[in-house]
N, C-alpha and C. Protein backbone atom coordinates (compact mmCIF):
# COMPACT_ATOMS: atom_id res chain seq x y z
N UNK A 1 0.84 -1.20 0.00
CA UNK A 1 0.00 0.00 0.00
C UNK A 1 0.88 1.25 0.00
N UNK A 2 0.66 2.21 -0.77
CA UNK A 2 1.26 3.45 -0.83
C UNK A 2 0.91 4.35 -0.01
N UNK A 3 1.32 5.44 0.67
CA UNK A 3 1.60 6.39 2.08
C UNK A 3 0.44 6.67 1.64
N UNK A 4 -0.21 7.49 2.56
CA UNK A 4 -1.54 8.41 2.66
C UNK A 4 -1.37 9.43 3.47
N UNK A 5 -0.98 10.42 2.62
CA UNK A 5 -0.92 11.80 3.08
C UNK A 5 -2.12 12.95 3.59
N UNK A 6 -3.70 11.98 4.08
CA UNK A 6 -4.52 12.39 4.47
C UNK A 6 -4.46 13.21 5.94
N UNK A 7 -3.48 13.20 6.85
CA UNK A 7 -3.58 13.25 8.03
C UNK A 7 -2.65 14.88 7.75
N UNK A 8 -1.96 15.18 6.56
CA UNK A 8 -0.99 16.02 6.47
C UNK A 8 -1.59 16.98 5.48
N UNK A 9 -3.02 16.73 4.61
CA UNK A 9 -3.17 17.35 3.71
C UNK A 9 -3.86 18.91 4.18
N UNK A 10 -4.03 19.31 4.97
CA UNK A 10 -4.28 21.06 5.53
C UNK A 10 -2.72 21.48 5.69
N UNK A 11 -1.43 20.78 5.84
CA UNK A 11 -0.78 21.62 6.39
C UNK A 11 0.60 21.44 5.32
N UNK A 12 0.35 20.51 4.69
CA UNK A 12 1.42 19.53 3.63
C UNK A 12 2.30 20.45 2.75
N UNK A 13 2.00 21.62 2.13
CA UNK A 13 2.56 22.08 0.91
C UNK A 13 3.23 23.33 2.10
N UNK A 14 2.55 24.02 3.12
CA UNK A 14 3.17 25.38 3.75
C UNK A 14 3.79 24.85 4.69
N UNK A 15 4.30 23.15 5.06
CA UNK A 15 5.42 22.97 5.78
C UNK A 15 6.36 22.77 5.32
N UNK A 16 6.27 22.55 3.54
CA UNK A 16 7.47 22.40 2.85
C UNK A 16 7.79 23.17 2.58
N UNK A 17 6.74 24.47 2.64
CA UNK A 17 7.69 25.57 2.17
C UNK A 17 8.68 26.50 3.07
N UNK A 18 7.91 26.01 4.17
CA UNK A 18 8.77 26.56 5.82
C UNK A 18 10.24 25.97 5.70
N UNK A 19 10.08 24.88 5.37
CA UNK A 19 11.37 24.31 5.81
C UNK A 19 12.58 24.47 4.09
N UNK A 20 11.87 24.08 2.79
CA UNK A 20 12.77 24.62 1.88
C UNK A 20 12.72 25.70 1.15
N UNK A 21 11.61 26.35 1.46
CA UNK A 21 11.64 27.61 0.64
C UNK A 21 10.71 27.11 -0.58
N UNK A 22 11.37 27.83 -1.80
CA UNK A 22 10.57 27.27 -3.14
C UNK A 22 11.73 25.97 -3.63
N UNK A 23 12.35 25.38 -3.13
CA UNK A 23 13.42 24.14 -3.54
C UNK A 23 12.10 23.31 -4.20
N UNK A 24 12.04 23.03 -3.21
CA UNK A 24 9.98 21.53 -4.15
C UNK A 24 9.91 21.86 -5.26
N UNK A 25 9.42 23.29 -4.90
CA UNK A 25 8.23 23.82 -6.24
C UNK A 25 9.70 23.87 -7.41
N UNK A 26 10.61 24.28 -7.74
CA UNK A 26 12.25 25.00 -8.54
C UNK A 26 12.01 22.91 -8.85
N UNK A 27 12.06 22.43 -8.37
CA UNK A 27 12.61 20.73 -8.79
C UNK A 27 11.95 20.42 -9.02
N UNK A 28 10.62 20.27 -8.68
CA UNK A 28 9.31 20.05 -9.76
C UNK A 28 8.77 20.02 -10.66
N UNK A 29 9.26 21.23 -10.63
CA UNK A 29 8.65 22.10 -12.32
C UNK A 29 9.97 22.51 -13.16
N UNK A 30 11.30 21.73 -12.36
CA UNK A 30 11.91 22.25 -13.52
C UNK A 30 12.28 21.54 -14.71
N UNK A 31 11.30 20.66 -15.30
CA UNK A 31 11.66 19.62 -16.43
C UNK A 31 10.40 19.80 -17.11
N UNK A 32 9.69 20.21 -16.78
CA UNK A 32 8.21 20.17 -17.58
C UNK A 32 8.24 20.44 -18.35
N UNK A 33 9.03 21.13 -19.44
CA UNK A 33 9.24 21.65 -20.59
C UNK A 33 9.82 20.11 -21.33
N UNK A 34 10.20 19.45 -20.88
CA UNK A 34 10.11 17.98 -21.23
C UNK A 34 9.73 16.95 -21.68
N UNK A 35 8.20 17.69 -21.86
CA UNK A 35 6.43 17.09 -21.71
C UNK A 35 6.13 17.48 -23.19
N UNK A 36 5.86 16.21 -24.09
CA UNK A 36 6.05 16.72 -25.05
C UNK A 36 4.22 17.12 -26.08
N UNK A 37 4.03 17.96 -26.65
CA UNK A 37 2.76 18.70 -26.80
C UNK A 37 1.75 16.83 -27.35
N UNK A 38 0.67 17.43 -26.61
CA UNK A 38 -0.53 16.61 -26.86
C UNK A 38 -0.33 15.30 -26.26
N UNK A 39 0.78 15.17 -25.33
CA UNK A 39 1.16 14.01 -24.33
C UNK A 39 0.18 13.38 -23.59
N UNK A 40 0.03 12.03 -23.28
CA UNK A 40 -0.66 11.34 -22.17
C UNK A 40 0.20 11.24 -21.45
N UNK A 41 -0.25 11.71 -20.35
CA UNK A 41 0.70 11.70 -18.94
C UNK A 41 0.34 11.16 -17.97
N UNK A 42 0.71 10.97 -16.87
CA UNK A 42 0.22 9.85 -15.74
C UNK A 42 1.05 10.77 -14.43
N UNK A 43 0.22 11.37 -13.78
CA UNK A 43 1.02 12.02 -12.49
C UNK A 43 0.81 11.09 -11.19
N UNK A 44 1.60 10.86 -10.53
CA UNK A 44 1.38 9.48 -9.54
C UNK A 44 1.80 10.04 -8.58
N UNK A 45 0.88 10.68 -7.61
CA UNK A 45 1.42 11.05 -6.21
C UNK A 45 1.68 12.25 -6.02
N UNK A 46 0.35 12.87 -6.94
CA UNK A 46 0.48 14.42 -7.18
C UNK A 46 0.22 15.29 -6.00
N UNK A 47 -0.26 14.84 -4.92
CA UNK A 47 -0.77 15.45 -3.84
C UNK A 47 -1.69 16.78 -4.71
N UNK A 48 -1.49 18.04 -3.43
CA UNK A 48 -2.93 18.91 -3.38
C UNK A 48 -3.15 19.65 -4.89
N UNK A 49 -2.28 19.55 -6.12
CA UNK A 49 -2.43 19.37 -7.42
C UNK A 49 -2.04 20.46 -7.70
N UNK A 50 -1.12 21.32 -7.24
CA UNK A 50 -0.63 22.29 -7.53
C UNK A 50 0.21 22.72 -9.28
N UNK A 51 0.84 21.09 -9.01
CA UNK A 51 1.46 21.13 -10.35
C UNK A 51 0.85 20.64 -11.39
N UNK A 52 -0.21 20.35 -11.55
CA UNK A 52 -1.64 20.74 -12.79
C UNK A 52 -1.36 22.32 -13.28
N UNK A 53 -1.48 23.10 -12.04
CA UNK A 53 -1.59 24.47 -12.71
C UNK A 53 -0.32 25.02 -13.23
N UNK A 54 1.43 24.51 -12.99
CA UNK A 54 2.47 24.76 -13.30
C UNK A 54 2.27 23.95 -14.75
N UNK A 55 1.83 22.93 -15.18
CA UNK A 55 2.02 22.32 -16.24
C UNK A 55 1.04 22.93 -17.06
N UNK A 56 0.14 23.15 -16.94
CA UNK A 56 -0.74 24.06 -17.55
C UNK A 56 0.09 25.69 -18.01
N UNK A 57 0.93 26.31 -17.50
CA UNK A 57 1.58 27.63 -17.65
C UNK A 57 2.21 27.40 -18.99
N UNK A 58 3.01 25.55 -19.01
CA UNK A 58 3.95 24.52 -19.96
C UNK A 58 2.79 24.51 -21.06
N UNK A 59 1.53 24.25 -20.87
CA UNK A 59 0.81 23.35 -21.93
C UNK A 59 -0.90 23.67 -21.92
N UNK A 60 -1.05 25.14 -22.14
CA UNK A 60 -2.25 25.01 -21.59
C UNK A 60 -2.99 24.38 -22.28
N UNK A 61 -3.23 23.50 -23.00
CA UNK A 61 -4.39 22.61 -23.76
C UNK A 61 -3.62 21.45 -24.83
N UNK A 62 -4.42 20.29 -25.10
CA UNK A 62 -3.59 19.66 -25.56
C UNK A 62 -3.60 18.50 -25.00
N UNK A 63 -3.20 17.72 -23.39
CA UNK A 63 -2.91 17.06 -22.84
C UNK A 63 -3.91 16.33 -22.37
N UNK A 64 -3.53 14.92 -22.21
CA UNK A 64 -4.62 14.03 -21.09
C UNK A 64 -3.93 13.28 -19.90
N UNK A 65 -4.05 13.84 -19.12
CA UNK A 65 -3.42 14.01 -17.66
C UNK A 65 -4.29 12.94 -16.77
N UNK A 66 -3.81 11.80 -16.57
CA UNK A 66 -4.33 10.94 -14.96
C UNK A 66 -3.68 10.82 -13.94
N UNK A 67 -3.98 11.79 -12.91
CA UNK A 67 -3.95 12.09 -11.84
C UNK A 67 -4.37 11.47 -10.85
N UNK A 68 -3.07 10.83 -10.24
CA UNK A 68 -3.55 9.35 -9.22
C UNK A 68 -3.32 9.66 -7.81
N UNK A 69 -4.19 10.02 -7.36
CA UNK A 69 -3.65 10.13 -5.84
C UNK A 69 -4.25 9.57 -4.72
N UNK A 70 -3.83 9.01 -3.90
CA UNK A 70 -4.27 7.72 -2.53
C UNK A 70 -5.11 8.85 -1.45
N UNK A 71 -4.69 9.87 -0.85
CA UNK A 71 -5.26 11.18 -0.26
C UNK A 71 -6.47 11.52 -0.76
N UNK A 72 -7.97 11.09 -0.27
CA UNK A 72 -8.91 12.32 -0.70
C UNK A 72 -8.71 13.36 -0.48
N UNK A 73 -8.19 13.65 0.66
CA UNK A 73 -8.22 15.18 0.83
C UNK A 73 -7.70 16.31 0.25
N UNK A 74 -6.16 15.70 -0.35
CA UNK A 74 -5.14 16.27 -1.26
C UNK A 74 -5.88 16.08 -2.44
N UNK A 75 -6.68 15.03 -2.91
CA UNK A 75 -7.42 15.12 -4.06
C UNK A 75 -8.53 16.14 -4.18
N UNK A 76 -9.39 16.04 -3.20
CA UNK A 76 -10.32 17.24 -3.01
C UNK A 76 -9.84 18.62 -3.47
N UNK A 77 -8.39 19.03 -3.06
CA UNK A 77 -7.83 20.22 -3.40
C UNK A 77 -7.51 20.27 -4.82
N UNK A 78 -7.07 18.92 -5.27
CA UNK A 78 -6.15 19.34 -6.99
C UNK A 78 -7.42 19.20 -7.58
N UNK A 79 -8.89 19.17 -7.50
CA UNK A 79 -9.98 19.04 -8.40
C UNK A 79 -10.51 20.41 -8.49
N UNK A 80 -10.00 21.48 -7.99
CA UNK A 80 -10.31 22.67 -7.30
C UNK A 80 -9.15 23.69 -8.46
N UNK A 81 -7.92 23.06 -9.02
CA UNK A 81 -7.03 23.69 -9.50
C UNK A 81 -7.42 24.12 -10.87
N UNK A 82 -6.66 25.07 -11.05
CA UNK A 82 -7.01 25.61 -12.80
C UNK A 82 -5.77 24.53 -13.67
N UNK A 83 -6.54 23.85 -14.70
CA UNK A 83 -5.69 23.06 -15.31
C UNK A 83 -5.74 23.49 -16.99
N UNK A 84 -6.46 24.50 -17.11
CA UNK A 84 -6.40 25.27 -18.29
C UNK A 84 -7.60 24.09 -19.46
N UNK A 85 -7.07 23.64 -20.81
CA UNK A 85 -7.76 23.17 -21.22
C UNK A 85 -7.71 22.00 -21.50
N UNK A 86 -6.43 21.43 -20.55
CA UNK A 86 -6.02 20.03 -20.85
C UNK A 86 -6.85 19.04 -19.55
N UNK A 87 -6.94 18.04 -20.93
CA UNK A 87 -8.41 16.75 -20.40
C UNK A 87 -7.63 16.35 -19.03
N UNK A 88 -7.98 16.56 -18.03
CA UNK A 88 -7.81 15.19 -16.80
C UNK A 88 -8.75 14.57 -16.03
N UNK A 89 -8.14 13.05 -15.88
CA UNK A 89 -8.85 11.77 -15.36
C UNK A 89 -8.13 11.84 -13.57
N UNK A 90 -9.33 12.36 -12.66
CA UNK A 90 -8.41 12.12 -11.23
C UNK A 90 -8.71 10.90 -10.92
N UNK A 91 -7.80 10.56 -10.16
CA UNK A 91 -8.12 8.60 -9.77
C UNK A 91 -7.29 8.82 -8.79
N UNK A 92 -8.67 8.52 -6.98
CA UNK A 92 -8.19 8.21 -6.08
C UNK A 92 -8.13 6.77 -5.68
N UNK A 93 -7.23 6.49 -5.63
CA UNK A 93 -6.29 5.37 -5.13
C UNK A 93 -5.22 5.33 -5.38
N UNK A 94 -4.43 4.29 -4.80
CA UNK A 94 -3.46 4.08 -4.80
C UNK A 94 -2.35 3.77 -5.92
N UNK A 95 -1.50 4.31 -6.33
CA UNK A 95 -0.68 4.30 -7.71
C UNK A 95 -1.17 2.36 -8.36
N UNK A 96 -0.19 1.49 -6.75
CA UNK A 96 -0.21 0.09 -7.99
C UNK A 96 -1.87 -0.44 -7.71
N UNK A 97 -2.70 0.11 -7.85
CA UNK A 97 -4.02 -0.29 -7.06
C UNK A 97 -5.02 0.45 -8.88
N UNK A 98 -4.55 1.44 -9.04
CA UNK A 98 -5.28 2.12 -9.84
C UNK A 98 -5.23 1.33 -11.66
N UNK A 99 -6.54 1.60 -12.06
CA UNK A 99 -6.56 0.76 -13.39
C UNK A 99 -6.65 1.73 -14.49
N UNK A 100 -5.46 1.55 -14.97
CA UNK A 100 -4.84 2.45 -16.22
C UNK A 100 -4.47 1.83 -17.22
N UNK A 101 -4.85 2.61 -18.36
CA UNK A 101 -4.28 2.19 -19.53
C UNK A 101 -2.95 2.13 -19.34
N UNK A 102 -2.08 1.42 -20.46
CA UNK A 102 -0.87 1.65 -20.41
C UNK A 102 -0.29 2.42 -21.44
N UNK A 103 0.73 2.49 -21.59
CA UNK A 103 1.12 3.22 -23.10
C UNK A 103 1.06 4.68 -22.87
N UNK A 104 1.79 5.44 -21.62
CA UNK A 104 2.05 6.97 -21.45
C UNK A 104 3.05 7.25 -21.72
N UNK A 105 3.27 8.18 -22.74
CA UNK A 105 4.11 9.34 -22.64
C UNK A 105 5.16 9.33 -21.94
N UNK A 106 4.40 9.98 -20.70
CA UNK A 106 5.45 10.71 -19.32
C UNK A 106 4.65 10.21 -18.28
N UNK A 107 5.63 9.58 -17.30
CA UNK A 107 5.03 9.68 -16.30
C UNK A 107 6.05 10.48 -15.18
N UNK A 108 5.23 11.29 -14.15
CA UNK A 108 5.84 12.23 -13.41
C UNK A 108 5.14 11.29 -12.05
N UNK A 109 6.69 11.53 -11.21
CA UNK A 109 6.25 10.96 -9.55
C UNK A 109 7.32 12.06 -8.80
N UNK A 110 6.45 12.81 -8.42
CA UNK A 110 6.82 13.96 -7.81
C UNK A 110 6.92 14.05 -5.80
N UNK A 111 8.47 13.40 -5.56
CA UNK A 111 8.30 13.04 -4.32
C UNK A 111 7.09 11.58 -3.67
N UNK A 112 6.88 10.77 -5.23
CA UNK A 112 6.37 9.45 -4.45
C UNK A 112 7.01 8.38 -4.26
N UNK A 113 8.47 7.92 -4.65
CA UNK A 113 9.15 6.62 -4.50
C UNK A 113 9.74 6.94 -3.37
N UNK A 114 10.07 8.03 -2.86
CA UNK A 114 10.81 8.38 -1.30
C UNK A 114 10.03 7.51 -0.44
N UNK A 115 8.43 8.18 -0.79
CA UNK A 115 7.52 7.23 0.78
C UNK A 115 7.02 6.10 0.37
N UNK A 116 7.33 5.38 -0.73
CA UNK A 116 6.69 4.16 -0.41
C UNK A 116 7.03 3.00 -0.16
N UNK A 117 6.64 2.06 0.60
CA UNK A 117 7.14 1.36 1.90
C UNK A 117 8.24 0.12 1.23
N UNK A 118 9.67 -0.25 1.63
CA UNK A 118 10.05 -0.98 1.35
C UNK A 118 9.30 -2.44 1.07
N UNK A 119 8.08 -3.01 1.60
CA UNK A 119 7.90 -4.06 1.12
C UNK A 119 7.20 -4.21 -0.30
N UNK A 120 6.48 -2.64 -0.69
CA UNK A 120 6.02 -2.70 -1.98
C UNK A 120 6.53 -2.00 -3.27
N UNK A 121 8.15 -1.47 -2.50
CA UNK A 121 8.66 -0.81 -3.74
C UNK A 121 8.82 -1.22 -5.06
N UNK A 122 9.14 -2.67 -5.25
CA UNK A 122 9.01 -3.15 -6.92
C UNK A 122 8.27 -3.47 -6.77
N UNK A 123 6.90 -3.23 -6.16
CA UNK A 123 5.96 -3.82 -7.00
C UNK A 123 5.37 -2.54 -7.92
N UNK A 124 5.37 -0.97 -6.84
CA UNK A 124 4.82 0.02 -7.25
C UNK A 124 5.97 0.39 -8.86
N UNK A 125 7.23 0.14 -8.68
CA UNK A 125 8.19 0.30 -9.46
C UNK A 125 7.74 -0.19 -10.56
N UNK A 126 7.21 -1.72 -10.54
CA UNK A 126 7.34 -2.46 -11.75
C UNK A 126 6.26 -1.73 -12.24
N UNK A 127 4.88 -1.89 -11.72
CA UNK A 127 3.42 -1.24 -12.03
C UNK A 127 3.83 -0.14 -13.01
N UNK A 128 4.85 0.96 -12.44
CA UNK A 128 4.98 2.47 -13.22
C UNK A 128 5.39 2.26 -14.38
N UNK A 129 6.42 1.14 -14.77
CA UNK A 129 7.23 0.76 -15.43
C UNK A 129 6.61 -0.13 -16.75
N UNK A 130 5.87 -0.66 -16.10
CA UNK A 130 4.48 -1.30 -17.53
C UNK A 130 3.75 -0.38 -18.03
N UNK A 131 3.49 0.96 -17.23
CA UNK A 131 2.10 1.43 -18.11
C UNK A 131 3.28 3.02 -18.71
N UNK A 132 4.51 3.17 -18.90
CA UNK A 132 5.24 3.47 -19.25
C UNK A 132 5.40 3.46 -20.82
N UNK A 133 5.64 3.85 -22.02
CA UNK A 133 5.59 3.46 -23.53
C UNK A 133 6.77 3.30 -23.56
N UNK A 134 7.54 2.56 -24.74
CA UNK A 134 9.04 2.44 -24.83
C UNK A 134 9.10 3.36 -25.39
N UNK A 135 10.62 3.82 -25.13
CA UNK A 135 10.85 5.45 -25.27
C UNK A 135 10.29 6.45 -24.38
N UNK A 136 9.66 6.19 -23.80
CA UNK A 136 8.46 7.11 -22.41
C UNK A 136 9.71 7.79 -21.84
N UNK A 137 9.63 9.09 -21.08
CA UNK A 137 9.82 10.01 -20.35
C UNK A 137 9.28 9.57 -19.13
N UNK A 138 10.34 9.63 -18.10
CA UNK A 138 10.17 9.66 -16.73
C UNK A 138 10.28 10.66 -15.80
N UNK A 139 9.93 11.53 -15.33
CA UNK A 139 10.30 12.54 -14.43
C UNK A 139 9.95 12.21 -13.09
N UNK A 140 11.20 11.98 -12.37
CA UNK A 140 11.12 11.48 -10.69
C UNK A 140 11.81 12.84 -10.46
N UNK A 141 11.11 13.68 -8.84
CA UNK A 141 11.86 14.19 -8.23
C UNK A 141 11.81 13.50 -6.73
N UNK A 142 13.16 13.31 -6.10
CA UNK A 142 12.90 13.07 -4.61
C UNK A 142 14.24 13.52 -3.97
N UNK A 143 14.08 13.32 -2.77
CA UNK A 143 15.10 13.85 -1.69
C UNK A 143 16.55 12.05 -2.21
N UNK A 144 18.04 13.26 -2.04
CA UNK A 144 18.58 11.80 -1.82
C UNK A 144 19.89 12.38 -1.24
N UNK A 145 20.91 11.26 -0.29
CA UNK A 145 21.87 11.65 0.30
C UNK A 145 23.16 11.60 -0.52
N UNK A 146 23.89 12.92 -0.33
CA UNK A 146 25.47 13.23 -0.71
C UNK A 146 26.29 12.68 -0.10
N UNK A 147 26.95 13.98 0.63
CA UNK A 147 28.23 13.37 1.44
C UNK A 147 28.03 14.47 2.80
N UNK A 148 26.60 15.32 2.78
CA UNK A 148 26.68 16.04 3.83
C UNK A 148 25.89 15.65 4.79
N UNK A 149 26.83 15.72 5.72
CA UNK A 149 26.29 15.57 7.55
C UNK A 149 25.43 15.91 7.68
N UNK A 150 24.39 16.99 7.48
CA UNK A 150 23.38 17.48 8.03
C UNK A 150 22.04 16.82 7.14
N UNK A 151 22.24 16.21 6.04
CA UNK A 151 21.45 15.27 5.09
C UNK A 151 20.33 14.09 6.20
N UNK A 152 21.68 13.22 6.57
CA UNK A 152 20.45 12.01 6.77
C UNK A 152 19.44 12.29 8.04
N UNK A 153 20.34 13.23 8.88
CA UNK A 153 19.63 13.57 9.70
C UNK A 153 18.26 14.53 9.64
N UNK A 154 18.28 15.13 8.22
CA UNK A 154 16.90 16.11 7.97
C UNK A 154 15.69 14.82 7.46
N UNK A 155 16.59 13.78 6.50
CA UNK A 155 16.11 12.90 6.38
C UNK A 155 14.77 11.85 7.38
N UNK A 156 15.94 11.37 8.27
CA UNK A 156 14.95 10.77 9.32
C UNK A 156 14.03 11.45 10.32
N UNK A 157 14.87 12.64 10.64
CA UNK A 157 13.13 13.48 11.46
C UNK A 157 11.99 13.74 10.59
N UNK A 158 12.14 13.67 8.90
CA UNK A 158 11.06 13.94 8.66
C UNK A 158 10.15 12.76 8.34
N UNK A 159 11.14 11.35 8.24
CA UNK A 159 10.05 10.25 7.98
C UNK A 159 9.83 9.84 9.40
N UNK A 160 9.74 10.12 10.45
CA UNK A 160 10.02 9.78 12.06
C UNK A 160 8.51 10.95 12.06
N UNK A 161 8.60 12.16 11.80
CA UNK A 161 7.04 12.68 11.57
C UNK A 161 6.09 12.34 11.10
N UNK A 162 6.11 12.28 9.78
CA UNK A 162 4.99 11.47 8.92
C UNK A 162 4.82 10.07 9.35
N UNK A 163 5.77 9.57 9.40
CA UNK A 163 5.33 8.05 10.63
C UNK A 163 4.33 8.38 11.67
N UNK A 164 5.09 9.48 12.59
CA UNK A 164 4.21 9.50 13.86
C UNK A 164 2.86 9.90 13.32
N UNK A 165 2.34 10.54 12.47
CA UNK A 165 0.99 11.11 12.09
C UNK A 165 0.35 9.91 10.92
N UNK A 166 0.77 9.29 10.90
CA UNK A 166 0.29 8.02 10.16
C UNK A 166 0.45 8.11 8.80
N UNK A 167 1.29 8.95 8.02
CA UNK A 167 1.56 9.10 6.66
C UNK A 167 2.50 7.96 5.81
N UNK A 168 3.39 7.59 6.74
CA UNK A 168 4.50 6.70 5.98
C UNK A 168 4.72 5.75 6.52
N UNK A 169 5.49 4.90 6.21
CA UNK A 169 5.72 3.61 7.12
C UNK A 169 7.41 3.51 6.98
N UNK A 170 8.12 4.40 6.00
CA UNK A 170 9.19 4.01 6.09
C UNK A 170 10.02 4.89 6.99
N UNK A 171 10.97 4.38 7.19
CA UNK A 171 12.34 5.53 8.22
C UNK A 171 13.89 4.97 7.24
N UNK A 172 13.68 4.39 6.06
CA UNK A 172 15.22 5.22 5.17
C UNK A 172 14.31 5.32 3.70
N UNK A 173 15.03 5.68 3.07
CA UNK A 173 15.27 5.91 1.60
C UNK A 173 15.69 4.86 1.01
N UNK A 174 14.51 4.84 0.06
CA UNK A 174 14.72 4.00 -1.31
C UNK A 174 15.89 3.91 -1.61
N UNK A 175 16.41 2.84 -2.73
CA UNK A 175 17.43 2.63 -3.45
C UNK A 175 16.60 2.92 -4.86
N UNK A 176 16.30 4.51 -5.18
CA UNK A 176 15.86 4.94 -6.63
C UNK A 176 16.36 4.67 -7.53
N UNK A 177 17.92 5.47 -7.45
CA UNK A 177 18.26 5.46 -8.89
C UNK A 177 19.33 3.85 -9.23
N UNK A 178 19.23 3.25 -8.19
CA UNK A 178 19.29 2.01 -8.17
C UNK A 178 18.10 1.34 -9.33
N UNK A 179 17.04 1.60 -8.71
CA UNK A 179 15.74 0.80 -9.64
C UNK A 179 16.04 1.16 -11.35
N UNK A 180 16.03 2.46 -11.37
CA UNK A 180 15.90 3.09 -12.88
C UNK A 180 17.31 2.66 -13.26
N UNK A 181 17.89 1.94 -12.51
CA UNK A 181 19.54 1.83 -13.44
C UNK A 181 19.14 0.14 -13.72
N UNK A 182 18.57 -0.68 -13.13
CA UNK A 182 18.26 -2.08 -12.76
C UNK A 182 17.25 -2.40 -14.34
N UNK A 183 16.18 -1.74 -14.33
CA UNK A 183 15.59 -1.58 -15.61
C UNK A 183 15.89 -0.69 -16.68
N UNK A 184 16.92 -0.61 -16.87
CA UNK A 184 17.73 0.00 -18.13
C UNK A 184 17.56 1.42 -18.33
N UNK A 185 16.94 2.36 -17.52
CA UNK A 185 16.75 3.89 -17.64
C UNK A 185 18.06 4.50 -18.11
N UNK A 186 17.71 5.32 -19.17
CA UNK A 186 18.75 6.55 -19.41
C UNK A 186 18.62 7.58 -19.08
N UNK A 187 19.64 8.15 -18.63
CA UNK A 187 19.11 9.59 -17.26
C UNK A 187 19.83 10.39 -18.48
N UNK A 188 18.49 11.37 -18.90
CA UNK A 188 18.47 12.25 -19.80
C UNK A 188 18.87 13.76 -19.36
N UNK A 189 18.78 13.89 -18.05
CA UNK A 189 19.26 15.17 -17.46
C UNK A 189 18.62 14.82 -15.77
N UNK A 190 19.53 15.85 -15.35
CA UNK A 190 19.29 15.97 -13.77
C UNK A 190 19.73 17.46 -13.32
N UNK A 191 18.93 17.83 -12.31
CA UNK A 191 19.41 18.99 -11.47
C UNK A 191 19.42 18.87 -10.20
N UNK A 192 19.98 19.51 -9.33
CA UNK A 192 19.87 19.49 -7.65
C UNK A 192 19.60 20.11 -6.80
N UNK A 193 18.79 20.47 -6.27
CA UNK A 193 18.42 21.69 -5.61
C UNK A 193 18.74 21.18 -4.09
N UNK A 194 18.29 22.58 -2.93
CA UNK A 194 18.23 22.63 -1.71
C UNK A 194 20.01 21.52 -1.05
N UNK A 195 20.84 22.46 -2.10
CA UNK A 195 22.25 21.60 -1.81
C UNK A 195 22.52 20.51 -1.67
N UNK A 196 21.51 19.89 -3.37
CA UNK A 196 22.00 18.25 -3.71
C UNK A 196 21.09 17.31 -3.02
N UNK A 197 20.29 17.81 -1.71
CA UNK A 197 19.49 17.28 -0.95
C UNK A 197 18.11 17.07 -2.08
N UNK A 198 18.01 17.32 -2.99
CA UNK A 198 16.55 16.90 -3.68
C UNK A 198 17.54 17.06 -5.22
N UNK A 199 17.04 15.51 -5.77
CA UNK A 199 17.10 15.70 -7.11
C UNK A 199 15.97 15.59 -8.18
N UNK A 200 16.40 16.34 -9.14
CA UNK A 200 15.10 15.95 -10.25
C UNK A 200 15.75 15.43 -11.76
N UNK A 201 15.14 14.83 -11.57
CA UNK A 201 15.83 13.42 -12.90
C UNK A 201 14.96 13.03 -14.08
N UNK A 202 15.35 13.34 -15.03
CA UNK A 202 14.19 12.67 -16.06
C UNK A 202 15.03 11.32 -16.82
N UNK A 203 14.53 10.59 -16.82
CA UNK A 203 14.58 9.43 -17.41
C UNK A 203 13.77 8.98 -18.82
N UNK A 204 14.85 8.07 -19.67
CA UNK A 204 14.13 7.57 -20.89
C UNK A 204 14.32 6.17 -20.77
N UNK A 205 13.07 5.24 -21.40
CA UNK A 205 12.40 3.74 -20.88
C UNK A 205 13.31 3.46 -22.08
């Protein structure tokens, strides 16, 4: 089962911004230009849907966007967003739970392989990875560790929170770019924000 960010969704987006500033939002959105016109896309773990309306600035019409998110509540909010004139399908549940065509474009997981729980990571992995097109565009952003001291430790107080409030189940970090190297990904570009502490990676299948 994938995290459920229901218990966090009133306070979720203005604690990230307390703590990084605009780092999220700068690594998020900075590949969307990536997205190529009249794309089927698959956003997996979009939370309160903010970045509907950043991709929309990218594409305002054109697109068919399924928007998967496990959170009603965070869903409640991204149904609320201006997405301009591009078609989207919201689908609450859970990423490997949800029934999708296959054959996308792009799929974007924006901060979702960080939280989801070591016992179902390949399965959610493989799931993304089938409904993926060959040649497909991947855009993962998530938190990952360098060589700085003050890293793992921002790390575990924050999955040690979302634990305590019932959001996550894990306390380390994925082996990501492990997975995308395991199934043959070509890392088409990367950037680093909030000093290497968050990367954003696009990948080709």
């Amino acid at each position: 089962m994938s995290s459920n960010y229901n218990n966090a969704a009133w306070f979720y987006d203005r604690l990230s911004r307390m703590i990084y500033g605009d780092a999220l939002v700068k690594a998020q959105t900075h590949f969307l230009h990536y997205i190529p016109a009249n794309a089927n896309v698959l956003i997996a773990g979009g939370g309160t849907g903010w970045l509907l309306e950043e991709i929309a600035k990218v594409h305002p019409s054109g697109l068919h966007i399924s928007y998967v998110e496990i959170s009603e509540k965070m869903m409640a909010q991204a149904r609320k967003r201006n997405v301009g004139k591009n078609i989207i399908t919201y689908v609450n549940s859970p990423i490997e739970a949800a029934i999708l065509s296959s054959g996308f474009d792009v799929i974007i997981t924006p901060f979702l392989l960080d939280s989801i729980p070591p016992v179902s990571f390949d399965e959610v992995f493989r799931h993304l990875h089938q409904l993926l097109k060959p040649a497909g565009l991947w855009l993962n952003t998530d938190f990952q560790l360098t060589d700085k001291w003050w890293q793992p430790l921002l790390l575990k107080s924050m999955y040690l929170f979302f634990k305590t409030i019932g959001c996550v189940e894990n306390v380390d970090l994925p082996l990501i770019k492990k997975h995308f190297a395991d199934y043959g990904y070509l890392t088409i570009d990367e950037q680093t924000f909030f000093r290497e502490f968050v990367a954003a990676t696009i990948y080709k299948k």
